[in-house]
Protein backbone atom coordinates (compact mmCIF):
# COMPACT_ATOMS: atom_id res chain seq x y z
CA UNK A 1 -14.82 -20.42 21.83
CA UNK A 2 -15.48 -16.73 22.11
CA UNK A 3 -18.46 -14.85 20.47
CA UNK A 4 -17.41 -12.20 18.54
CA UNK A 5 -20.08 -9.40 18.79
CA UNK A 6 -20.01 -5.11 18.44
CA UNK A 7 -22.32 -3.15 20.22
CA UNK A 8 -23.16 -0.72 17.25
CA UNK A 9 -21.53 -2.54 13.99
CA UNK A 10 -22.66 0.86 12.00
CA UNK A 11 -20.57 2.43 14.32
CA UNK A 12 -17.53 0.27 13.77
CA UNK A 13 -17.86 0.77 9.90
CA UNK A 14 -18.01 4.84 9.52
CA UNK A 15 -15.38 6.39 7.46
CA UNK A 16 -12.64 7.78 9.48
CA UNK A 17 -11.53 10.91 7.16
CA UNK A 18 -8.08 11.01 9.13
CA UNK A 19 -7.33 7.05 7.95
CA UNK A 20 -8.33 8.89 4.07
CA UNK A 21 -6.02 11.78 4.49
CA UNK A 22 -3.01 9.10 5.57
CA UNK A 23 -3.67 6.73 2.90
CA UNK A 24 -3.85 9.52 0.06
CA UNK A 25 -0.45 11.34 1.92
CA UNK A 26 1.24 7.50 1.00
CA UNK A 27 0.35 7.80 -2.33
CA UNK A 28 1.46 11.07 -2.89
CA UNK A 29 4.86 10.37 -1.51
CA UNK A 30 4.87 7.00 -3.28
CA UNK A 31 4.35 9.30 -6.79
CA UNK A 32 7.05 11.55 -6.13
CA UNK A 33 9.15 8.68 -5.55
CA UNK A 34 8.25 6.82 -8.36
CA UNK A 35 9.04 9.94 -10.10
CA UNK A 36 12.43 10.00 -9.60
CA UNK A 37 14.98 13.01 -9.69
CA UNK A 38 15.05 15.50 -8.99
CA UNK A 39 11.74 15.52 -6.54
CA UNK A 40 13.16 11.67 -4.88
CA UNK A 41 16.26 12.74 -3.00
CA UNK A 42 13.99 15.10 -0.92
CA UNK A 43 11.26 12.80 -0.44
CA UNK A 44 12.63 9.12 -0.43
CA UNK A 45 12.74 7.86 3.74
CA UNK A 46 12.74 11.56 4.45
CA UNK A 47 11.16 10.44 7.99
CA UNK A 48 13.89 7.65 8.85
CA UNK A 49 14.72 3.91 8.06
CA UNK A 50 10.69 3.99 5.97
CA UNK A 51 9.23 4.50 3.35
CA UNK A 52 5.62 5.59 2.07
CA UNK A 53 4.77 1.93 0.87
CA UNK A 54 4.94 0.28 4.56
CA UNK A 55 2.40 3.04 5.86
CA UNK A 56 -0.06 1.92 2.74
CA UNK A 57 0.47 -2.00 3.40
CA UNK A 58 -0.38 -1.26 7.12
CA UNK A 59 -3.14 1.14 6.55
CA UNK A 60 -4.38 -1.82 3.77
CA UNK A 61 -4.85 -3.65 6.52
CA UNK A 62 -6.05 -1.80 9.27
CA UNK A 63 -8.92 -0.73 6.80
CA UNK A 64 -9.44 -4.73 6.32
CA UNK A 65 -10.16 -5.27 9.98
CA UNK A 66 -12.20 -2.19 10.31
CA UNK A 67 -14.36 -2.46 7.38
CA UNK A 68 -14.63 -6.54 6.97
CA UNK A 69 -15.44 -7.27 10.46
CA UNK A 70 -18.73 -6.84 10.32
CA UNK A 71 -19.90 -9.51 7.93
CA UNK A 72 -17.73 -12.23 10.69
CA UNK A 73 -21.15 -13.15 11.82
CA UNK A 74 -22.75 -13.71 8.52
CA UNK A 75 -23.87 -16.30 6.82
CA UNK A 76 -23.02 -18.12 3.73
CA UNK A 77 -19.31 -17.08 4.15
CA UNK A 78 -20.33 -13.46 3.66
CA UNK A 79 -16.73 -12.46 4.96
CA UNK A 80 -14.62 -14.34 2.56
CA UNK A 81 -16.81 -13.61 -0.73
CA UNK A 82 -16.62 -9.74 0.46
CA UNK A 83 -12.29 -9.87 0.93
CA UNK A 84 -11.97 -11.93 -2.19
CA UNK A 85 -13.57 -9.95 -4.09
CA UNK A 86 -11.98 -7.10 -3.12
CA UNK A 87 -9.09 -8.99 -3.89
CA UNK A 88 -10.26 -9.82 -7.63
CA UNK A 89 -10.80 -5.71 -7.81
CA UNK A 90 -7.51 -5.45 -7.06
CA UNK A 91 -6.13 -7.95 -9.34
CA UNK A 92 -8.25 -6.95 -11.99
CA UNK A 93 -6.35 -3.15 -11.77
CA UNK A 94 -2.92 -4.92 -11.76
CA UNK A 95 -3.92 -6.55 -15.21
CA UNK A 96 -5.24 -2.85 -16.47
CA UNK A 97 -1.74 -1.72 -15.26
CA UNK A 98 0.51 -4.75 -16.38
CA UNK A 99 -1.46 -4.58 -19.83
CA UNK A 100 -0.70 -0.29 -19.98
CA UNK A 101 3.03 -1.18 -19.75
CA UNK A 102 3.04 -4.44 -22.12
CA UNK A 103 1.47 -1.87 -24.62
CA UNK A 104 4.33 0.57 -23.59
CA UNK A 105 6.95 -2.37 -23.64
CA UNK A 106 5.73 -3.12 -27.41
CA UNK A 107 5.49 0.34 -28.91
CA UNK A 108 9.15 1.25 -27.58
CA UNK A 109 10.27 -1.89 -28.97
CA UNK A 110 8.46 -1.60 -32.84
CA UNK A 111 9.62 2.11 -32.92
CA UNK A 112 13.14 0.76 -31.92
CA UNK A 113 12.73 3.75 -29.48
CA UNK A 114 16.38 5.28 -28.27
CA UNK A 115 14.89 4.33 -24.41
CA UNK A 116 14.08 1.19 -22.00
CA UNK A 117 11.41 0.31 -20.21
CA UNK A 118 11.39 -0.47 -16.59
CA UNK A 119 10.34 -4.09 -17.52
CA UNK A 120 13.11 -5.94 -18.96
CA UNK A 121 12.01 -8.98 -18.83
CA UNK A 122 8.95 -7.74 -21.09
CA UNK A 123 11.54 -6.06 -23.85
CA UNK A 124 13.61 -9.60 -24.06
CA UNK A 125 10.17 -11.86 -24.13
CA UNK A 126 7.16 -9.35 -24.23
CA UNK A 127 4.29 -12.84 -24.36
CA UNK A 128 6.32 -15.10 -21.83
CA UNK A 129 6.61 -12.06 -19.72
CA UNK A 130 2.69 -10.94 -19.75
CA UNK A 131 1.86 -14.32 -19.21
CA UNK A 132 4.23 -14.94 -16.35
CA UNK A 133 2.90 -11.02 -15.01
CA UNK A 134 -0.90 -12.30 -15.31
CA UNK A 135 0.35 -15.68 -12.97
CA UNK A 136 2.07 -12.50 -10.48
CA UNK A 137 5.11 -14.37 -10.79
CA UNK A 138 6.66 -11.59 -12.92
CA UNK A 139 6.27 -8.09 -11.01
CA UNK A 140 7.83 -5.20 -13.39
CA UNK A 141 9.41 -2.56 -11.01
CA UNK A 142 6.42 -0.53 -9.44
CA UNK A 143 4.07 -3.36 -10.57
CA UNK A 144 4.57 -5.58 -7.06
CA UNK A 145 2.54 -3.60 -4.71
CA UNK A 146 -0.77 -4.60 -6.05
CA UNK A 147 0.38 -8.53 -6.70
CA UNK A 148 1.49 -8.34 -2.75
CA UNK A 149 -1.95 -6.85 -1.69
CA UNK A 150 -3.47 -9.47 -3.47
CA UNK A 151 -1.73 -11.96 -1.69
CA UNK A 152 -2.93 -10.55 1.45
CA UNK A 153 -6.30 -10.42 0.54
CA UNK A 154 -6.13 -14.17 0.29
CA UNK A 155 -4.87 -14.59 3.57
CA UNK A 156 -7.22 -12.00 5.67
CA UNK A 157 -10.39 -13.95 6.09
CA UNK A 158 -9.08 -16.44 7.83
CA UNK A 159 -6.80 -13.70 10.40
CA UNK A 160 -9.81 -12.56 11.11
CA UNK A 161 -11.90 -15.42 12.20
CA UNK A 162 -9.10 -16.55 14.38
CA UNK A 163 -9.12 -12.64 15.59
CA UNK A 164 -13.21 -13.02 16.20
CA UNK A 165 -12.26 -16.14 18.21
CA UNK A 166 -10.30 -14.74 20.56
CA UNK A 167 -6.54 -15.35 19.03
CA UNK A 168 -5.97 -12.39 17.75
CA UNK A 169 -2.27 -12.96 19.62
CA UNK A 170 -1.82 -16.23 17.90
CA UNK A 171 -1.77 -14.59 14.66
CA UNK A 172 0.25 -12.00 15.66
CA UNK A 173 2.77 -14.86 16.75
CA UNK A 174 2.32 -16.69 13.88
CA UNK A 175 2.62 -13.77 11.73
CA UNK A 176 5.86 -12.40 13.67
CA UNK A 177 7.41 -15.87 12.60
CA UNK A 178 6.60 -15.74 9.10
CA UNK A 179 8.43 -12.97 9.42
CA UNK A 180 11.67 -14.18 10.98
CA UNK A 181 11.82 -16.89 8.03
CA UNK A 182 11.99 -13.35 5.49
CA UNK A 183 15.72 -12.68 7.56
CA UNK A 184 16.60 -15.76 6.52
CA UNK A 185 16.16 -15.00 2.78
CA UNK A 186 13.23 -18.04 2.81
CA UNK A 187 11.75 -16.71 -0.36
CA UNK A 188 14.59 -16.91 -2.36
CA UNK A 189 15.05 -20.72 -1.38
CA UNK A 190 11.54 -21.42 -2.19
CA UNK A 191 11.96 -19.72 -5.56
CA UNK A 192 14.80 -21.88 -6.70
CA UNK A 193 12.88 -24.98 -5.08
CA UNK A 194 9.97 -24.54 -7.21
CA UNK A 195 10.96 -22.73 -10.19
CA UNK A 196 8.49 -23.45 -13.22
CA UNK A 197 10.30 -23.63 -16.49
CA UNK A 198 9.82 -21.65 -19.45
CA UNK A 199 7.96 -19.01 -17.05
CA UNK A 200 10.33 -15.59 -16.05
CA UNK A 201 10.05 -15.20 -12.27
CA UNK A 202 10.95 -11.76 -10.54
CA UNK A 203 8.75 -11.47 -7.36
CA UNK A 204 10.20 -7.42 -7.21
CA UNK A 205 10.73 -5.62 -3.90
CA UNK A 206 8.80 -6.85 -1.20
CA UNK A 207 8.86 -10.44 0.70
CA UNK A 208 5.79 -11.49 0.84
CA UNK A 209 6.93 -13.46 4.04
CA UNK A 210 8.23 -10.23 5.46
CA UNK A 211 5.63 -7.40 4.73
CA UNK A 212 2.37 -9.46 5.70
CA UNK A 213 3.80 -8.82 9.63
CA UNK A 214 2.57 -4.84 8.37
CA UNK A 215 -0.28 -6.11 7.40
CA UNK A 216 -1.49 -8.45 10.21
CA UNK A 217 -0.11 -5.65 12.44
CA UNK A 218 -2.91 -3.09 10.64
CA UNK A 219 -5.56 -5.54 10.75
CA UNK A 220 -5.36 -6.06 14.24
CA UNK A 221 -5.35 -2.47 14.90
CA UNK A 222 -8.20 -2.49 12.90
CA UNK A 223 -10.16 -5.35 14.24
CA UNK A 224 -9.62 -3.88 17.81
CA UNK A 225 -10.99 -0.02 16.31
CA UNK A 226 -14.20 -2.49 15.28
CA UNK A 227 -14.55 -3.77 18.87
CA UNK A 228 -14.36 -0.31 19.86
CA UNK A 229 -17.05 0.74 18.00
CA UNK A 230 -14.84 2.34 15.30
CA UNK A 231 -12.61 4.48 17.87
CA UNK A 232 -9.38 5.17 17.92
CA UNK A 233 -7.31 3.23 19.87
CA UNK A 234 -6.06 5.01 22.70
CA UNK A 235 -2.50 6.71 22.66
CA UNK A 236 -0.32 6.58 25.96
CA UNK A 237 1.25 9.73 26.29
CA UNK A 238 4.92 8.78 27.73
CA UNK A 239 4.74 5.61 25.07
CA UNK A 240 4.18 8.77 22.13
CA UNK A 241 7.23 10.30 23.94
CA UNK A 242 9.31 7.64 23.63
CA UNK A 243 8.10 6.71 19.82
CA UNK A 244 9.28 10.60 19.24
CA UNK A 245 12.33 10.35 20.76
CA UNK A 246 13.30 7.11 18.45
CA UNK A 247 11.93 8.38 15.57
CA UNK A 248 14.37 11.84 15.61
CA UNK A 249 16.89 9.41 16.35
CA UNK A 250 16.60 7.44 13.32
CA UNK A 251 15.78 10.20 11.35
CA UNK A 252 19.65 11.47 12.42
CA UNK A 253 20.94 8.31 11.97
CA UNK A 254 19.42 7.88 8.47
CA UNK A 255 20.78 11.18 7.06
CA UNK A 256 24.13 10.62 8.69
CA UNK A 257 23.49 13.30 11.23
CA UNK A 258 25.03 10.92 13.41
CA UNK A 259 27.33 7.89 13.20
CA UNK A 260 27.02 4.29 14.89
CA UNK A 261 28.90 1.98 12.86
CA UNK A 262 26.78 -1.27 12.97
CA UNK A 263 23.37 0.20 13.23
CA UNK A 264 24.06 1.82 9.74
CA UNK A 265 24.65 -1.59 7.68
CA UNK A 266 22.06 -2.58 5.32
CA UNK A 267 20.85 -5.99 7.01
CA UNK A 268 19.59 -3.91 9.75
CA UNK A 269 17.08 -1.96 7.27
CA UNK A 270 16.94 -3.94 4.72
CA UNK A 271 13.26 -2.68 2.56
CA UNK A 272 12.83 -6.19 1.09
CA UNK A 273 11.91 -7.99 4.03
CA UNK A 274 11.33 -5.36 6.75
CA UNK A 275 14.61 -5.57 8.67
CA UNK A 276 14.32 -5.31 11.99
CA UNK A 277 15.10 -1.42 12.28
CA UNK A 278 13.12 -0.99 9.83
CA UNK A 279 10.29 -2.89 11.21
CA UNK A 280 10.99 -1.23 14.62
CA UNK A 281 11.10 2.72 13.11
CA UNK A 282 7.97 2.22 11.42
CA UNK A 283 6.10 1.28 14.59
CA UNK A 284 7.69 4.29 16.07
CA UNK A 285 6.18 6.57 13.03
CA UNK A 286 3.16 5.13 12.65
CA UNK A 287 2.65 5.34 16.93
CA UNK A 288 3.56 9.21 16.35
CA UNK A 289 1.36 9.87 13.20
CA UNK A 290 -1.60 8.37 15.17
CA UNK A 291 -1.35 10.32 17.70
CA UNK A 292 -0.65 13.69 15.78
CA UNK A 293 -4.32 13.01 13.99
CA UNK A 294 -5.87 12.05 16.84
CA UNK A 295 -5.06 15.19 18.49
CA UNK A 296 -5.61 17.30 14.81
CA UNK A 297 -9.51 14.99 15.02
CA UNK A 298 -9.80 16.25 18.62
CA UNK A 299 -8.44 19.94 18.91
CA UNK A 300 -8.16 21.27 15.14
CA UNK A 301 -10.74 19.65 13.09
CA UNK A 302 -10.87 22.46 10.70
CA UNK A 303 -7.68 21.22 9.41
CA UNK A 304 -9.46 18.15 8.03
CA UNK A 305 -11.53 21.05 5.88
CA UNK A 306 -8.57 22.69 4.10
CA UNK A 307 -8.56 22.51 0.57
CA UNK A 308 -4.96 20.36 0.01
CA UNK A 309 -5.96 18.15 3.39
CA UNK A 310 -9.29 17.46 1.31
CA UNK A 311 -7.51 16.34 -2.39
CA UNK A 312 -5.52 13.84 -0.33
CA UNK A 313 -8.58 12.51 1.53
CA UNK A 314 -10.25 12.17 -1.86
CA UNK A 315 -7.20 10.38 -3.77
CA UNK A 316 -7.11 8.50 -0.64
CA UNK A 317 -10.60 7.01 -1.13
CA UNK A 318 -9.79 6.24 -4.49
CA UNK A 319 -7.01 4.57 -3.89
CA UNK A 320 -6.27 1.66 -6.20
CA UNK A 321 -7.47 3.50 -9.04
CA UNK A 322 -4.76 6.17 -8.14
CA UNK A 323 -2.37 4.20 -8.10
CA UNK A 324 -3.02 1.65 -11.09
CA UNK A 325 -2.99 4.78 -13.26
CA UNK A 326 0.00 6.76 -11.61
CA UNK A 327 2.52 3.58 -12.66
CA UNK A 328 0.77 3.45 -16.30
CA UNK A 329 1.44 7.34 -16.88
CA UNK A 330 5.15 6.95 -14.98
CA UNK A 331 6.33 4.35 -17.62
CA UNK A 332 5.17 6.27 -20.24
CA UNK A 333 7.38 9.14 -18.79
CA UNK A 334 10.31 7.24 -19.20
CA UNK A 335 11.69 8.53 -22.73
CA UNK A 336 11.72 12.19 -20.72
CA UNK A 337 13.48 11.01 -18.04
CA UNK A 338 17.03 10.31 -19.46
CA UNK A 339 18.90 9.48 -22.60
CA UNK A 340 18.13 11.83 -26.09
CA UNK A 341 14.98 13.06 -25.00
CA UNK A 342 15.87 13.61 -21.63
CA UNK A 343 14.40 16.63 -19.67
CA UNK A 344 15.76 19.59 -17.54
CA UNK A 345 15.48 19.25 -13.57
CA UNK A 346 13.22 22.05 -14.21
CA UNK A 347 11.48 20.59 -17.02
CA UNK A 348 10.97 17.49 -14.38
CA UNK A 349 9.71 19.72 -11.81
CA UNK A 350 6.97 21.19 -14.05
CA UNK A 351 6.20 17.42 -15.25
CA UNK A 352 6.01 16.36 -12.05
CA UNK A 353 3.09 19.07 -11.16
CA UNK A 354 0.99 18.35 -13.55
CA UNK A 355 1.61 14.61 -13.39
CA UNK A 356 0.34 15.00 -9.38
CA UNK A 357 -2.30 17.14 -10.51
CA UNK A 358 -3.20 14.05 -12.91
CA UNK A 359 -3.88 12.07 -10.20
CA UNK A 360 -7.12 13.56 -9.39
CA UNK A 361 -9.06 12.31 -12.90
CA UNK A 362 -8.87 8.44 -12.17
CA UNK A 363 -10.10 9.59 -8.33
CA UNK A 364 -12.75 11.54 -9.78
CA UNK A 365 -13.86 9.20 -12.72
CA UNK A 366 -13.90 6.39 -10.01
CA UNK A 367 -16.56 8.81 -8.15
CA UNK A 368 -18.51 9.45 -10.78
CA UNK A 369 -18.88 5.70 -11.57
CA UNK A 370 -19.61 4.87 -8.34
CA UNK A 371 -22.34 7.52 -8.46
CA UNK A 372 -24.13 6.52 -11.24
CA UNK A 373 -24.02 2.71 -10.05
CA UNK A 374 -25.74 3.92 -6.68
CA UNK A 375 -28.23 5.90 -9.30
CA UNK A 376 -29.09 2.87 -11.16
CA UNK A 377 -29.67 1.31 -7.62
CA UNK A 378 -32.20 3.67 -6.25
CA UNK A 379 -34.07 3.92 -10.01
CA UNK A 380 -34.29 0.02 -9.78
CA UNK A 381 -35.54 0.21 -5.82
CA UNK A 382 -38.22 2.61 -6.56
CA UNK A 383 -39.38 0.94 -10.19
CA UNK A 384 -39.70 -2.30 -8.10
CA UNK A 385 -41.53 -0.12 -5.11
């Protein structure tokens, strides 16, 4: 068996600002999309056959291997307790969330409100429906990207230790044919095979068996930056050529720039289980972006220090408080978004400002808790010294 070890483990675990930047960039496209019209037809898989939400599964997971890695060697199964409780944060934020729209849900429905919400399911049976949202068999729609990264969360310890071992290509095998059963609509067969009566169960947009390849995928990538003593992997030049070249391609092909017949059909990018185009013009992006920031890192670092470069870094570090609030505030924009009390496109674009300006108060109230917790710390270290 192979011994996993790091030359300089503090190394491995400092913060890569660039990896901040990305993963506040996803969330900012993810708002605007989850805003809807008029900002979404500019900004919905305006790079190709992908959306923001597959760059913040694989960046979920690259963080994972980069950050977790560390405590492989420890004792008392330091490396599980660490992930799952990560993974109880997470779930705990998907409750605050599910419980902001069940309290949405309700109000609309005692004030016999002219609108619907986005959870159906939670109208028709509001207490079967939190209860089967609580069990993350009931995702409302925006409400299945934390219930997924949950999932994953579950999973990653034990990718890892077979990573640490020297397998890290048997998971990647393993993971590329969990994958391959998500073509084959697997989920959907399992759902009917164990459906639980009495309980509503709507696992939303993403296969579970499908998007953990993204995942795996960034946690290798992560695991390997670890090795490296928290480099960047290295980026071939004629390989970033290549990844250019297909991502303009598919960037024509998915605004009908040009035409190809069967490369344009919806099995071939389907979002719900990461068709293989889909799967195959992220890799190209994400092979670009990397090296575009590696490069910015190396040659312009000031551009790290710009002021709007800076907010995205910081939402980015905050990120699942970000984005448990930015679904609670979006449902409760849904009376303004059609129907009787329905706003102007302009309206919506003067919403939507300061509804992305918003996003900066759970980012900064997350800081200032964390600040006072490390406070409390260092009171409690010196009262004991």
């Amino acid at each position: 068996m192979q011994t996993f070890q790091t030359s300089n483990p503090t190394l491995a675990s400092r913060r890569d600002i660039s990896l901040d930047v990305l993963r506040g960039m996803m969330l900012f496209i993810m708002a605007m999309d989850h805003f809807g019209e008029p900002i979404m037809k500019y900004t919905w898989e305006m790079a190709g056959f992908v959306s923001a939400a597959e760059g913040f599964v694989f960046l979920s997971g690259l963080l994972v291997g980069l950050i977790y890695s560390r405590y492989i060697n420890k004792p008392h199964w330091q490396l599980e307790k660490r992930i799952w409780q990560r993974a109880g944060t997470i779930y705990l934020y998907h409750w605050l969330a599910l419980l902001g729209v069940f309290i949405f849900t309700l109000t609309s429905l005692k004030l016999q409100a002219p609108w619907q919400s986005y959870a159906i399911a939670m109208e028709q049976t509001p207490w079967l429906a939190w209860l089967s949202g609580m069990l993350l068999i009931y995702q409302p729609p925006m409400l299945d990207v934390l219930p997924l990264y949950v999932s994953l969360m579950l999973i990653a310890p034990l990718a890892l230790r077979l990573m640490a071992q020297g397998r890290i290509h048997w998971v990647l095998i393993g993971s590329f044919v969990i994958w391959l059963t998500a073509q084959w609509d697997l989920r959907n067969y399992l759902i009917h095979l164990f459906a639980i009566d009495k309980l509503i169960v709507g696992l939303g947009s993403f296969d579970l068996l499908g998007w953990q390849l993204l995942f795996v995928l960034g946690m290798s990538v992560g695991f390997k930056r670890y090795q490296n003593q928290g480099a960047p992997l290295p980026i071939v030049p004629s390989a970033w050529s290549f990844a250019l070249v297909m991502v303009i391609g598919l960037w024509l092909l998915r605004h009908h720039y040009i035409q190809t017949g069967w490369l344009e059909a919806y099995a071939h990018t389907d979002r719900e289980s990461i068709a293989w185009l889909r799967l195959i013009n992220f890799l190209a992006l994400a092979y670009v972006i990397a090296g575009i920031m590696q490069g910015l890192m190396r040659f312009v670092p000031q551009f790290f220090n710009l002021g709007f470069v800076r907010w995205l870094a910081f939402l980015g570090q905050h990120s699942l408080q970000v984005f448990a609030f930015h679904l609670v505030l979006l449902y409760c924009y849904i009376p303004f978004r059609w129907g009787e009390y329905g706003l102007t496109d302009w309206q919506k674009a003067g919403v939507l400002v300061l509804f992305l300006a918003s996003l900066t108060l759970p980012a900064w109230l997350h800081q200032r808790s964390q600040e006072r917790q490390r406070s409390q710390v260092s009171v409690k270290a010196s009262n004991y010294t």
